[in-house]
PDB file of N, CA and C in Angstrom:
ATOM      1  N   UNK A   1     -13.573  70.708 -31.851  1.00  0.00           N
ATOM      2  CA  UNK A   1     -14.159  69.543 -31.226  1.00  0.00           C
ATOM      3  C   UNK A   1     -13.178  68.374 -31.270  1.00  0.00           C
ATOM      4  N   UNK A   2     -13.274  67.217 -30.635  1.00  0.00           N
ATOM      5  CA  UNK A   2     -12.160  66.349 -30.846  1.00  0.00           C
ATOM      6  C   UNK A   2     -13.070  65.361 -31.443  1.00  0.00           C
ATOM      7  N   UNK A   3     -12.482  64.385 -32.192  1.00  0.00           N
ATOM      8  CA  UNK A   3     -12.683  63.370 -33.435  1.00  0.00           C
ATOM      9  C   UNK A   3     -13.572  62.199 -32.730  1.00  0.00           C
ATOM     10  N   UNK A   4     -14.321  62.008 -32.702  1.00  0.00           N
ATOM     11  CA  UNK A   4     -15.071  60.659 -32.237  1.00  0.00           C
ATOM     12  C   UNK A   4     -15.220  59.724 -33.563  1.00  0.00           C
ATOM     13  N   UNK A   5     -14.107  58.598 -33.660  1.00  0.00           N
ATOM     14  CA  UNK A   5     -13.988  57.700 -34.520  1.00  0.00           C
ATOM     15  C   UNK A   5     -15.224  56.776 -34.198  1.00  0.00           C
ATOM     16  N   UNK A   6     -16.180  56.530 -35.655  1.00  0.00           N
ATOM     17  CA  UNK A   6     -17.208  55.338 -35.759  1.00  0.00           C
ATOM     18  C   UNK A   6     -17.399  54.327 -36.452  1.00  0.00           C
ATOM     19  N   UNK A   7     -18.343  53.376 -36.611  1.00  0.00           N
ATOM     20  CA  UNK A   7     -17.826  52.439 -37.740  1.00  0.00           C
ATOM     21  C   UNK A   7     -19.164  52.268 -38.347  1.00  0.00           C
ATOM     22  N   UNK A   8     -19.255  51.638 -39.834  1.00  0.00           N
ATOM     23  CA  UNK A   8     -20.374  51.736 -40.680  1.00  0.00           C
ATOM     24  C   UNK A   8     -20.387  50.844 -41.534  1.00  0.00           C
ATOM     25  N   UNK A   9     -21.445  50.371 -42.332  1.00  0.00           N
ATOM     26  CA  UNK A   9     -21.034  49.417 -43.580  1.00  0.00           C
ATOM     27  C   UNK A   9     -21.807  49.808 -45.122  1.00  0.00           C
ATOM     28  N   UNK A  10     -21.178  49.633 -46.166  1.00  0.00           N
ATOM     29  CA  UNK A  10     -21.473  50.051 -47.345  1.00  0.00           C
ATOM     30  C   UNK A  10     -22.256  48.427 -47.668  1.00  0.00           C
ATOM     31  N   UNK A  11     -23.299  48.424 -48.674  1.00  0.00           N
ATOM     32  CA  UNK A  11     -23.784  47.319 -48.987  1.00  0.00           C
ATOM     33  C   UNK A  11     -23.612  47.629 -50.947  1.00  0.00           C
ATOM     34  N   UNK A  12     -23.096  46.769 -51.231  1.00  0.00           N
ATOM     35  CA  UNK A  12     -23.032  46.547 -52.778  1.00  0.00           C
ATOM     36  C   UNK A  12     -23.848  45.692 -53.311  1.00  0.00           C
ATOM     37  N   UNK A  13     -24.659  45.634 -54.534  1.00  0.00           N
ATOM     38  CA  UNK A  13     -25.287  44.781 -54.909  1.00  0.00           C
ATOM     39  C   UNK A  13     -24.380  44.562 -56.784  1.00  0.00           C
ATOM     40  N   UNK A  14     -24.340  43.206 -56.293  1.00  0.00           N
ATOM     41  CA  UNK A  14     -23.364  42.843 -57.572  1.00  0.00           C
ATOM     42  C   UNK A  14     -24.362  42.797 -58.775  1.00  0.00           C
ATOM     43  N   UNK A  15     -23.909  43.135 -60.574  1.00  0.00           N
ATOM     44  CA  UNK A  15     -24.637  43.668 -61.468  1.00  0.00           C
ATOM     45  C   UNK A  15     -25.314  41.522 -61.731  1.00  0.00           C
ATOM     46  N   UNK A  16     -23.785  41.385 -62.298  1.00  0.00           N
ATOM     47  CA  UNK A  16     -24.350  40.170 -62.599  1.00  0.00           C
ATOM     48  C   UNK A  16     -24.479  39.166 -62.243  1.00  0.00           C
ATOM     49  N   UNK A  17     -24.446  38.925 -60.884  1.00  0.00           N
ATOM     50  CA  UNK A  17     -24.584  38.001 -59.907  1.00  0.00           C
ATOM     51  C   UNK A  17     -26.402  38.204 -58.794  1.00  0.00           C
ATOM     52  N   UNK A  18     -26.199  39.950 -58.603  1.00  0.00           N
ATOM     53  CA  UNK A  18     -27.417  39.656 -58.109  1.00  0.00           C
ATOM     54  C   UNK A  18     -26.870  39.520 -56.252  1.00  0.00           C
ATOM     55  N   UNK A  19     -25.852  39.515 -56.291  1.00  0.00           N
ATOM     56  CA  UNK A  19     -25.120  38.965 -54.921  1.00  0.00           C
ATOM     57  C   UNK A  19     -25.661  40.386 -54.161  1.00  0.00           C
ATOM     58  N   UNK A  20     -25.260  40.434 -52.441  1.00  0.00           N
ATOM     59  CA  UNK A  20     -24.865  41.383 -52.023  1.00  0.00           C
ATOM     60  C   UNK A  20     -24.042  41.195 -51.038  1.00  0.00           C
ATOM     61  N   UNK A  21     -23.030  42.568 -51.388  1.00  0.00           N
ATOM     62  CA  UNK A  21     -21.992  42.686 -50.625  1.00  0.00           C
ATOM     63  C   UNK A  21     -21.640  43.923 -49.143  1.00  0.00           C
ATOM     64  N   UNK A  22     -21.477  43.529 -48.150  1.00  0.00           N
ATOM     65  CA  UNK A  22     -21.801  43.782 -47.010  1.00  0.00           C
ATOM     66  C   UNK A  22     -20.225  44.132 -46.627  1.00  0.00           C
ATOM     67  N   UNK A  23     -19.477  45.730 -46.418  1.00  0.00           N
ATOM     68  CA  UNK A  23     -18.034  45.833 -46.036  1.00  0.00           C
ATOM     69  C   UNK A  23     -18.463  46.855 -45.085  1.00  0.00           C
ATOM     70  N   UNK A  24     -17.742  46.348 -43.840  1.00  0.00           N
ATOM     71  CA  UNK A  24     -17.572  47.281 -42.730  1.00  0.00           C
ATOM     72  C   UNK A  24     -16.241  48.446 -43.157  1.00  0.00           C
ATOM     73  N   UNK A  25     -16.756  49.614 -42.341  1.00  0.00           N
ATOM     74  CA  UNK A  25     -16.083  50.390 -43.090  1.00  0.00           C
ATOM     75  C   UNK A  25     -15.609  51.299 -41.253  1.00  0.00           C
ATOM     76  N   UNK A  26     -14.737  51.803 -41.388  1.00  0.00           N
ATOM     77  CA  UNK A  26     -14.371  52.691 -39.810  1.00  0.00           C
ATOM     78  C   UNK A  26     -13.703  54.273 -40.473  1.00  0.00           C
ATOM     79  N   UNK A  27     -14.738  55.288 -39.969  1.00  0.00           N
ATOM     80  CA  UNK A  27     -14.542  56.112 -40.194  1.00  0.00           C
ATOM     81  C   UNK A  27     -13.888  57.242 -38.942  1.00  0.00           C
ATOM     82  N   UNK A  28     -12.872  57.547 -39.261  1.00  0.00           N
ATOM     83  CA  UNK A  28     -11.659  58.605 -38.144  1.00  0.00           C
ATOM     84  C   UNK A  28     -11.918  59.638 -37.379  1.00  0.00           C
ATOM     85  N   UNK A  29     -13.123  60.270 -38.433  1.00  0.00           N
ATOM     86  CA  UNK A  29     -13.869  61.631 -38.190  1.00  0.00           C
ATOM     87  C   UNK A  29     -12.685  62.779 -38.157  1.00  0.00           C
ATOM     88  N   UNK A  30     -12.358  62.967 -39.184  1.00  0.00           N
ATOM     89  CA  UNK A  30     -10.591  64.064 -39.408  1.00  0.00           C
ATOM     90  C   UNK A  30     -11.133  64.559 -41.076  1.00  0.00           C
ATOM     91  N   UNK A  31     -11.840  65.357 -40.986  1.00  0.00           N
ATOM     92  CA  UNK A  31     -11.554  65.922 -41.994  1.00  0.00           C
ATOM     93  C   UNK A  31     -10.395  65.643 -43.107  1.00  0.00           C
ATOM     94  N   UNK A  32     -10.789  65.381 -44.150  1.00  0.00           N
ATOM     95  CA  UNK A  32      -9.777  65.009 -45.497  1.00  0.00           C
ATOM     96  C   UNK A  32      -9.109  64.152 -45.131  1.00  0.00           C
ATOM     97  N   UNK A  33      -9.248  63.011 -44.064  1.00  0.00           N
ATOM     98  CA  UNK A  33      -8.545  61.925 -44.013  1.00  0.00           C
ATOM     99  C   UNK A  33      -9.527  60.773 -45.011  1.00  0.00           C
ATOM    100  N   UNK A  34      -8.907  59.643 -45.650  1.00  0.00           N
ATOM    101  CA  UNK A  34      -9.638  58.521 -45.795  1.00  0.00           C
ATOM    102  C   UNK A  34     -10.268  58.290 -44.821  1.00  0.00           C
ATOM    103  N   UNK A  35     -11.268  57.208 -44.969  1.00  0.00           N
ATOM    104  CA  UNK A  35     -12.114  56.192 -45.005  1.00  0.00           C
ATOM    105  C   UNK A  35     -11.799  54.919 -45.202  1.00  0.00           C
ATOM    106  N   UNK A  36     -11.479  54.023 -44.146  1.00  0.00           N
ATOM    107  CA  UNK A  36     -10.759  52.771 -43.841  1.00  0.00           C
ATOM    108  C   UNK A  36     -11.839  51.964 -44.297  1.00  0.00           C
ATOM    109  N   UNK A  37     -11.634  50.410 -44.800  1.00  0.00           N
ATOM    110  CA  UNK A  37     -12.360  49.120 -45.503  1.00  0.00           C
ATOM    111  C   UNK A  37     -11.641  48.634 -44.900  1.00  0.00           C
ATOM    112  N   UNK A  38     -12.946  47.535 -44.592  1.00  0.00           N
ATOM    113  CA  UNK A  38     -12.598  46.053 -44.357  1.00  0.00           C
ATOM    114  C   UNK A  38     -11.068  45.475 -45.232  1.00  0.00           C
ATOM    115  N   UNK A  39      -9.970  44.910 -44.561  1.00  0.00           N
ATOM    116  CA  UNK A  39      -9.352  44.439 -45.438  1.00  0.00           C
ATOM    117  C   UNK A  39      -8.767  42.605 -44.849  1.00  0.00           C
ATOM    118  N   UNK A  40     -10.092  42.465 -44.495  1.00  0.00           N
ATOM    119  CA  UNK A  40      -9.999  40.593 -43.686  1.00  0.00           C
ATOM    120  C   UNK A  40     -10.236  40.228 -42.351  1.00  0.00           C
ATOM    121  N   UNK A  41     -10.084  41.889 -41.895  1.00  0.00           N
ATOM    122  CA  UNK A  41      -9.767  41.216 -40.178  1.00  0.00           C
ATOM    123  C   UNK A  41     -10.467  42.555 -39.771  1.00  0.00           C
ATOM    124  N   UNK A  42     -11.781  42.803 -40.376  1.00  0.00           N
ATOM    125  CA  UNK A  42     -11.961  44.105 -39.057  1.00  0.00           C
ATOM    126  C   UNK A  42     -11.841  45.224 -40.071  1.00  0.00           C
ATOM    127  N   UNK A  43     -12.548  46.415 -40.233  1.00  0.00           N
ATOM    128  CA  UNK A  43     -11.818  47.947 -40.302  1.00  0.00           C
ATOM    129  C   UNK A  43     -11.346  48.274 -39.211  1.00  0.00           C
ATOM    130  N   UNK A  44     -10.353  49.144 -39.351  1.00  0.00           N
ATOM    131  CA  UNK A  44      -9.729  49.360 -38.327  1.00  0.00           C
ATOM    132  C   UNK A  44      -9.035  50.972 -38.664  1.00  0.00           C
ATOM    133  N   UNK A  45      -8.274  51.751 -38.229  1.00  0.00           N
ATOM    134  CA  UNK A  45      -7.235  52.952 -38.335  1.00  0.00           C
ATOM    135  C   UNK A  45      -6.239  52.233 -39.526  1.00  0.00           C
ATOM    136  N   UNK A  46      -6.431  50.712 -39.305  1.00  0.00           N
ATOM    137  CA  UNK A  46      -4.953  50.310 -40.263  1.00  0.00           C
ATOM    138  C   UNK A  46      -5.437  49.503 -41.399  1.00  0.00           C
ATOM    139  N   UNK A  47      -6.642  49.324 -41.938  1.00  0.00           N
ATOM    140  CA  UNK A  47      -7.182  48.771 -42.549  1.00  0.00           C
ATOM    141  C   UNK A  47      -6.583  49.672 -44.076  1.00  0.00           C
ATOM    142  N   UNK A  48      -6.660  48.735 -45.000  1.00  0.00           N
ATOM    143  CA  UNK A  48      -7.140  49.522 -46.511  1.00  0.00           C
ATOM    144  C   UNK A  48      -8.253  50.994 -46.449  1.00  0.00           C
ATOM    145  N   UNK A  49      -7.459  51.709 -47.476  1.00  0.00           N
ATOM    146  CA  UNK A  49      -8.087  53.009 -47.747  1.00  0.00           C
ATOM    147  C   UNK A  49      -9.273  52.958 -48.867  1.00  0.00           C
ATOM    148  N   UNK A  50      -9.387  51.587 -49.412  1.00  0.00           N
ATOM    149  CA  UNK A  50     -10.327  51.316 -50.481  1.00  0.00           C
ATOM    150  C   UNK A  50     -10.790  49.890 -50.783  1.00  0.00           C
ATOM    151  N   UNK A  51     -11.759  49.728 -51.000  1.00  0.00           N
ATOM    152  CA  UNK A  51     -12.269  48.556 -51.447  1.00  0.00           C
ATOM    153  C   UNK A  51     -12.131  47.873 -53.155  1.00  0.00           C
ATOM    154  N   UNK A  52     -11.861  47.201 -53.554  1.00  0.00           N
ATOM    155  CA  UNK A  52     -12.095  46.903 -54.914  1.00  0.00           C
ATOM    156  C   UNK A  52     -12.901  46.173 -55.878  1.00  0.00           C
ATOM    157  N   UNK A  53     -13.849  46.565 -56.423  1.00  0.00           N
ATOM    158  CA  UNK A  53     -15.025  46.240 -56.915  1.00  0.00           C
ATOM    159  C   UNK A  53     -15.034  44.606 -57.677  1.00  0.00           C
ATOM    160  N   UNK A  54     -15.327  43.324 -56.671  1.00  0.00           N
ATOM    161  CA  UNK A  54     -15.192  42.214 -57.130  1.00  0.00           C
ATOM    162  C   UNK A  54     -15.988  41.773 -58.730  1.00  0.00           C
ATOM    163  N   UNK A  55     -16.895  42.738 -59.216  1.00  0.00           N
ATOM    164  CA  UNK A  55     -17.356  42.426 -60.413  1.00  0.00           C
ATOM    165  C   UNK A  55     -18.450  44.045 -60.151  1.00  0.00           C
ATOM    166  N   UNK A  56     -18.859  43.869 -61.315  1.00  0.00           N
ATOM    167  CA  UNK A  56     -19.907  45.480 -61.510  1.00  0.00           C
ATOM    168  C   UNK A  56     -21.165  45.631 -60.234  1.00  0.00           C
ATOM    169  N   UNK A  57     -20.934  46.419 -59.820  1.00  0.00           N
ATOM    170  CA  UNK A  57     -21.453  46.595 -58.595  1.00  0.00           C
ATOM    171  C   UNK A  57     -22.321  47.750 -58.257  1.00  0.00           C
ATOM    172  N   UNK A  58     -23.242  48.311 -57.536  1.00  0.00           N
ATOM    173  CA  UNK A  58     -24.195  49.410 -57.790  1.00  0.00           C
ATOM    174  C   UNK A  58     -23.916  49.371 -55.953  1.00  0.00           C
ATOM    175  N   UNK A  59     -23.529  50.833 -55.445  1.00  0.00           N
ATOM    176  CA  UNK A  59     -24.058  51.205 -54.146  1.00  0.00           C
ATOM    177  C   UNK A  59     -25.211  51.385 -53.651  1.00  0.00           C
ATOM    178  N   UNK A  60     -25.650  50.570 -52.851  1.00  0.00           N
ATOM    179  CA  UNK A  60     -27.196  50.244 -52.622  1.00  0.00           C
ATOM    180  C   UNK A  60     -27.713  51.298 -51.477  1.00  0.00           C
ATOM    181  N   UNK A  61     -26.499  51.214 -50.588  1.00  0.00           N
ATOM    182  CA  UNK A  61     -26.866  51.822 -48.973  1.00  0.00           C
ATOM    183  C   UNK A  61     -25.128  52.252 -48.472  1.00  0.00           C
ATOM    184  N   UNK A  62     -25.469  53.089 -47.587  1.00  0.00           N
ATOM    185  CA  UNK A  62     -24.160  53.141 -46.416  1.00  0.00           C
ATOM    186  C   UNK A  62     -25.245  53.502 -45.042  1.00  0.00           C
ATOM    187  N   UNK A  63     -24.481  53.034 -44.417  1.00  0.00           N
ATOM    188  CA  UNK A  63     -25.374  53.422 -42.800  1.00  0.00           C
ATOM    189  C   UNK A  63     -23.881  53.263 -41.679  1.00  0.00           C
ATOM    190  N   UNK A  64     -23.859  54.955 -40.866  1.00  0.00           N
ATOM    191  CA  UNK A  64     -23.326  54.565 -40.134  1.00  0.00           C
ATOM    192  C   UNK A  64     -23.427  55.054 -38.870  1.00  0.00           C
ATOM    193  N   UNK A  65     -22.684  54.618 -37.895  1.00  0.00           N
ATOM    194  CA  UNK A  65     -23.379  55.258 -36.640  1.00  0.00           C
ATOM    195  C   UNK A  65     -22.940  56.481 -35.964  1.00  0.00           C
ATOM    196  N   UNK A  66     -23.912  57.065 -35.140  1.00  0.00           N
ATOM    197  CA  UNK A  66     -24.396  58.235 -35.161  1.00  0.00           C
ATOM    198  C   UNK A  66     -22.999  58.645 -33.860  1.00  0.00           C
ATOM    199  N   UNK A  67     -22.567  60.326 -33.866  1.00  0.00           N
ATOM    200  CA  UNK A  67     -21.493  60.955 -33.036  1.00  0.00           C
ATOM    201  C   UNK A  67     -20.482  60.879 -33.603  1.00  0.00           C
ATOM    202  N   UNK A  68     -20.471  61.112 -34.911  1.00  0.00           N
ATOM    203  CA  UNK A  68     -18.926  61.836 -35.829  1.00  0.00           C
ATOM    204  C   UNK A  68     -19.501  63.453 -34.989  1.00  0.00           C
ATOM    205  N   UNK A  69     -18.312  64.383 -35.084  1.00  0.00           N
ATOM    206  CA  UNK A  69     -18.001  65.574 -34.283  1.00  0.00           C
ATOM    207  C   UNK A  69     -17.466  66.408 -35.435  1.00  0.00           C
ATOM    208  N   UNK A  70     -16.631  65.786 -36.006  1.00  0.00           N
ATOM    209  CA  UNK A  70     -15.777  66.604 -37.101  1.00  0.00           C
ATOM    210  C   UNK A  70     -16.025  66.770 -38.252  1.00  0.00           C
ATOM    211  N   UNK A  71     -16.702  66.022 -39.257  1.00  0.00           N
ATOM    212  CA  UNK A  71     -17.116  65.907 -39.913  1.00  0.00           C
ATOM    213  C   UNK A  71     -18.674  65.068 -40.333  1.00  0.00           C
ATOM    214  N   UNK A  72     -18.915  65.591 -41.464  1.00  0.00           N
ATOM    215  CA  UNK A  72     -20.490  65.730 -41.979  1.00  0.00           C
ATOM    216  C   UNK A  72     -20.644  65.070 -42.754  1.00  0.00           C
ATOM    217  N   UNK A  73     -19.867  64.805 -43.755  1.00  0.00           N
ATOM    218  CA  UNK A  73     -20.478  64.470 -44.831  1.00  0.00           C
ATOM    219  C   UNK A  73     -18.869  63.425 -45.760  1.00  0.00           C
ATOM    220  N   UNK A  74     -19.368  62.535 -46.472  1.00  0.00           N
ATOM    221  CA  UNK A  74     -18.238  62.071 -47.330  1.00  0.00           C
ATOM    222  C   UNK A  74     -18.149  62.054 -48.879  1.00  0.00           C
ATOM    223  N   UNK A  75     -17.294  62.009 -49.599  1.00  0.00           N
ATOM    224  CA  UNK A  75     -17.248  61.990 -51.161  1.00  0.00           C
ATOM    225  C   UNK A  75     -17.050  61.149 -51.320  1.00  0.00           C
ATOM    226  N   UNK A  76     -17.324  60.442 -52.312  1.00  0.00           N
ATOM    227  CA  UNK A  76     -16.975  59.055 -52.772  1.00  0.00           C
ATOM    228  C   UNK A  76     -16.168  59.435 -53.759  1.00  0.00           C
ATOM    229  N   UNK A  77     -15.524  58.304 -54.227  1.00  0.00           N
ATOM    230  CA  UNK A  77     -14.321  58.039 -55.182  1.00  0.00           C
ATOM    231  C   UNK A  77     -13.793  56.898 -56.081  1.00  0.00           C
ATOM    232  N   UNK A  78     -13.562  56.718 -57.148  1.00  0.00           N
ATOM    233  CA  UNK A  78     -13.290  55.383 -57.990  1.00  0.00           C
ATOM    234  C   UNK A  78     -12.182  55.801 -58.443  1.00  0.00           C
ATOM    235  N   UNK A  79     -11.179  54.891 -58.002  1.00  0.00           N
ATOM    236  CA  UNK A  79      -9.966  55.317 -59.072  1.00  0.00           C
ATOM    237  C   UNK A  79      -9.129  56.435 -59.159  1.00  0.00           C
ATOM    238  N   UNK A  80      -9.265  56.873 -57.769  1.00  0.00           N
ATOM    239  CA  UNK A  80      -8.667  58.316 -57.460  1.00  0.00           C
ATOM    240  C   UNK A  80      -9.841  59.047 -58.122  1.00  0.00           C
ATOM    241  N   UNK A  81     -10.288  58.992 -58.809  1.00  0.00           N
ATOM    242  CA  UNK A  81     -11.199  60.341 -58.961  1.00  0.00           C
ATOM    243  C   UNK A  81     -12.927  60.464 -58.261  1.00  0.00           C
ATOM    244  N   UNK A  82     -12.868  62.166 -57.875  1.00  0.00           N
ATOM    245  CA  UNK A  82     -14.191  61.709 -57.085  1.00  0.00           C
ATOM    246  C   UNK A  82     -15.235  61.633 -58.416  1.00  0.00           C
ATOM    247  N   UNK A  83     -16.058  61.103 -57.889  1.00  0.00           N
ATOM    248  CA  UNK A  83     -17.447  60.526 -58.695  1.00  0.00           C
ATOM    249  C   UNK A  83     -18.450  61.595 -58.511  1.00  0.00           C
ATOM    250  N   UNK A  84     -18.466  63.311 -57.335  1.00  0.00           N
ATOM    251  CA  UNK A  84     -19.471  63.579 -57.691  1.00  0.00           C
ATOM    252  C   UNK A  84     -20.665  63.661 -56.856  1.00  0.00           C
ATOM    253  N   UNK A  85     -20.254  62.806 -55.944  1.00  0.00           N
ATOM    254  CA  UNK A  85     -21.404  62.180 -55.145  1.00  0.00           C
ATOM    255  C   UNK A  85     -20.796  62.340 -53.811  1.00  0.00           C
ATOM    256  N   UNK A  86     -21.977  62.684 -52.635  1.00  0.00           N
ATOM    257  CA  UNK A  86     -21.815  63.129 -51.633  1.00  0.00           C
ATOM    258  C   UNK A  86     -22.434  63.163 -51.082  1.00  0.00           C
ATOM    259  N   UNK A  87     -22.259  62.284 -49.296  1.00  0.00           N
ATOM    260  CA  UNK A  87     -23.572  61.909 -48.785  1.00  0.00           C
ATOM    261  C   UNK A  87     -23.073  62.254 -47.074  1.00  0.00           C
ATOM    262  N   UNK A  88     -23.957  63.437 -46.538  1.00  0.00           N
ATOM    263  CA  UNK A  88     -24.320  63.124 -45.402  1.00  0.00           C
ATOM    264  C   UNK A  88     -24.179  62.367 -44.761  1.00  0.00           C
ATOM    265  N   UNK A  89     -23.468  62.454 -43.053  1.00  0.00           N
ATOM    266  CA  UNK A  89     -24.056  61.499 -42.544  1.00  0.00           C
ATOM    267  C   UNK A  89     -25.500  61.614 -41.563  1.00  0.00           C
ATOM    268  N   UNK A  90     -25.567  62.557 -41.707  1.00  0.00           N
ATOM    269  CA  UNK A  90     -27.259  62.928 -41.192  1.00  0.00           C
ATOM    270  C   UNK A  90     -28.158  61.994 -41.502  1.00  0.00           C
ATOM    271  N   UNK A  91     -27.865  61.957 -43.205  1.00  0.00           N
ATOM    272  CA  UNK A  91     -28.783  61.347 -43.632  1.00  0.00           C
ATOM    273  C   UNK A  91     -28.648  59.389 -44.016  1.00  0.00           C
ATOM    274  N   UNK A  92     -27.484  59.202 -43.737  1.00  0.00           N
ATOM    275  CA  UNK A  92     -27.071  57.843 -43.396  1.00  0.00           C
ATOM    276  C   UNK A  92     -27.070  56.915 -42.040  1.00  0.00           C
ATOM    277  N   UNK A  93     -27.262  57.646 -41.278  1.00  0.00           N
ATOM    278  CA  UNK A  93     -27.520  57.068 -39.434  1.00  0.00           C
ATOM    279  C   UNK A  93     -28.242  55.974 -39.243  1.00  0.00           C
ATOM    280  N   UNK A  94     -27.257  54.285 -39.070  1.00  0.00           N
ATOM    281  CA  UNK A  94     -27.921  53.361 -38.979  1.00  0.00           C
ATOM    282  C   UNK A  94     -28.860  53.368 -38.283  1.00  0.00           C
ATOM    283  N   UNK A  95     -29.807  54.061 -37.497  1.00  0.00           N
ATOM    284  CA  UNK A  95     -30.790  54.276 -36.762  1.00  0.00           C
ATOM    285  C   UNK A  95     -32.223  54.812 -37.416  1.00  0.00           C
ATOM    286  N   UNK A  96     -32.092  55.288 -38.515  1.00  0.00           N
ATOM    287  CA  UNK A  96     -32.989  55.689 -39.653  1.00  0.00           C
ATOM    288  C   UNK A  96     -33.366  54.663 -40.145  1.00  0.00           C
ATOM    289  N   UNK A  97     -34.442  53.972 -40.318  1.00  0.00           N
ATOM    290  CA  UNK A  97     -35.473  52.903 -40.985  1.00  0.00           C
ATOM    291  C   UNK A  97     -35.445  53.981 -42.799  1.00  0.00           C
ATOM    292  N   UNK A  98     -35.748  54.869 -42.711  1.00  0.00           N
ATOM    293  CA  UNK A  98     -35.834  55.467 -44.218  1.00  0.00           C
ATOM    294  C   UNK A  98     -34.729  56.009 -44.467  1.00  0.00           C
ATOM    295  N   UNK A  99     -33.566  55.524 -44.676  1.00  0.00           N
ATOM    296  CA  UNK A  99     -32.127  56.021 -45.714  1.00  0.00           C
ATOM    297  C   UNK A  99     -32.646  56.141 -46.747  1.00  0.00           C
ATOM    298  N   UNK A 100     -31.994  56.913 -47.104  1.00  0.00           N
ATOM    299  CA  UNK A 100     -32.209  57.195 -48.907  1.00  0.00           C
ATOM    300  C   UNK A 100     -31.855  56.197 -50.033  1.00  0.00           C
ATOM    301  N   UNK A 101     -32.526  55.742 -50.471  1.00  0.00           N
ATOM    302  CA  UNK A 101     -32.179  54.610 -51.564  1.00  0.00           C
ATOM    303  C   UNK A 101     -31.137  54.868 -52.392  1.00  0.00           C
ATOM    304  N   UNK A 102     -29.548  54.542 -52.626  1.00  0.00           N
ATOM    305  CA  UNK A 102     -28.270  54.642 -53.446  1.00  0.00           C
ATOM    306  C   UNK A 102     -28.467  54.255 -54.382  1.00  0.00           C
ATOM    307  N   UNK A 103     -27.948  54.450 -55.558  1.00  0.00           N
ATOM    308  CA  UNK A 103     -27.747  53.529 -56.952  1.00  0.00           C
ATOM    309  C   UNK A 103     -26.676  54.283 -57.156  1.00  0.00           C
ATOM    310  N   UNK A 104     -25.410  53.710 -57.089  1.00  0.00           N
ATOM    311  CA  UNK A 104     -24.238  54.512 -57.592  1.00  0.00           C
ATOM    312  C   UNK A 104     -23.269  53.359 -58.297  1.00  0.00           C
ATOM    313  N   UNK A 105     -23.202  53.158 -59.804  1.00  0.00           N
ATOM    314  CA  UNK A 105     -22.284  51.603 -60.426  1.00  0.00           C
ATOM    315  C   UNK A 105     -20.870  51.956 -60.133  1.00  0.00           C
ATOM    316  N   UNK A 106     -20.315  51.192 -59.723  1.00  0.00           N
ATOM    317  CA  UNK A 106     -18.691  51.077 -60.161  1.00  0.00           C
ATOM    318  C   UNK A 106     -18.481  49.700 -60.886  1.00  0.00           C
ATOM    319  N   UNK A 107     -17.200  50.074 -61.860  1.00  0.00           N
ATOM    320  CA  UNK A 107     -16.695  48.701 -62.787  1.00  0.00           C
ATOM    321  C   UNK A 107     -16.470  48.008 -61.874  1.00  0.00           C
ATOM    322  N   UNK A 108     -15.848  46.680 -62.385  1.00  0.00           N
ATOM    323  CA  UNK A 108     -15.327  45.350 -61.747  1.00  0.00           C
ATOM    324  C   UNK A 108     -13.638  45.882 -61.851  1.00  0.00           C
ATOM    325  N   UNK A 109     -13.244  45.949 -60.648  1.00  0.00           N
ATOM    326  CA  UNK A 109     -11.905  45.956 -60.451  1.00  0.00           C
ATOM    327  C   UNK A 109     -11.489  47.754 -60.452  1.00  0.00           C
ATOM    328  N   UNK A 110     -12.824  48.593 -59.827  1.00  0.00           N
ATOM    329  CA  UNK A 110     -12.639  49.744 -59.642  1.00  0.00           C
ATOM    330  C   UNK A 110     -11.852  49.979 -58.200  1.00  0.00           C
ATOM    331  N   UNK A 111     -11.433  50.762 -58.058  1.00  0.00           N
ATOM    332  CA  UNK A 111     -11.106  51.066 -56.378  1.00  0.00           C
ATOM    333  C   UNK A 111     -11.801  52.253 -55.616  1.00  0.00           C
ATOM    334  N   UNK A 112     -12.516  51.491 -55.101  1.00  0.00           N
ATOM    335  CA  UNK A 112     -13.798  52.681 -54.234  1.00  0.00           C
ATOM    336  C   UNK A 112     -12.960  52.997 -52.693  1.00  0.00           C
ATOM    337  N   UNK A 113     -13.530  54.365 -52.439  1.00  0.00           N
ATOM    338  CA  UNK A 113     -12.958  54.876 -51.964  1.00  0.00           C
ATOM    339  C   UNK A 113     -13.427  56.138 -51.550  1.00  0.00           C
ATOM    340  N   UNK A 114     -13.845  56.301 -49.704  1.00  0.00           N
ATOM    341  CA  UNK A 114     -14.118  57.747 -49.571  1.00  0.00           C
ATOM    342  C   UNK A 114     -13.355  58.326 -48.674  1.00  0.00           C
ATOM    343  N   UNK A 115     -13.858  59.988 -48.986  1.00  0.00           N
ATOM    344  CA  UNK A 115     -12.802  60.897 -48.389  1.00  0.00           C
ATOM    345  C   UNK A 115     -13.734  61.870 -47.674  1.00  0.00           C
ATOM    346  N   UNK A 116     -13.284  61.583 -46.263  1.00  0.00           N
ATOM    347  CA  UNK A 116     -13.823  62.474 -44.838  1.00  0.00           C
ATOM    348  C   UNK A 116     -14.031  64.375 -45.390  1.00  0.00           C
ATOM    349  N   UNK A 117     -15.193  64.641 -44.946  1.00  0.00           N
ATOM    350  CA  UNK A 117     -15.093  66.054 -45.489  1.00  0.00           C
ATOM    351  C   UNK A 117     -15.887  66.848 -44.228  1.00  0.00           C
ATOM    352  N   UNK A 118     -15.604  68.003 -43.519  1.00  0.00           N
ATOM    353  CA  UNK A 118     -16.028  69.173 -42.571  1.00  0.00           C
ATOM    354  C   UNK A 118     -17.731  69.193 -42.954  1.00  0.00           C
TER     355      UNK A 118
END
């Protein structure tokens, strides 16, 4: 199939602030490629491969939009290592009113980070 690149956003909810954090994210649809972040101006193909956790942070949500071709599903990652965790995008499709509720912590000054998977 050929790659239909889309774009999505992760929402963080900060531990001790209470804040939330809102990063557009552009995904390639290429198997075992990264997962581009916001890095000021846009995700983009040329954006950062990771975000970095401005203080302790819990993954609340990802939602993104629907016609990836190549891939299904993504791993998440802190610090080069995966975390474990692995989410559909079936089940993430900003078009779904019921996403699945996230709770996933990363430290303050982690580097999050996902990786495109078939």
């Amino acid at each position: 199939m050929a790659a239909t690149p889309q774009y999505g956003t992760i929402f963080l909810k900060g531990v001790q602030t209470n804040r939330t954090y809102a990063v557009d994210v552009y995904i390639s649809d290429v198997a075992t490629a990264a997962v581009n972040f916001d890095s000021g101006s846009g995700a983009s193909s040329g954006s950062d491969t990771f975000y970095i956790a401005p203080e302790n942070v819990i993954l609340t949500d990802f939602s993104v939009v629907t016609g990836l071709a190549d891939t299904t599903k993504i791993s998440i990652n802190a610090n080069g290592v995966q975390t474990g965790n692995r989410l559909r995008y079936a089940n993430q499709l900003n078009t779904l009113n019921n996403r699945p509720q996230l709770s996933i912590p990363f430290r303050t000054g982690s580097k999050i980070a996902f990786s495109q998977e078939a």
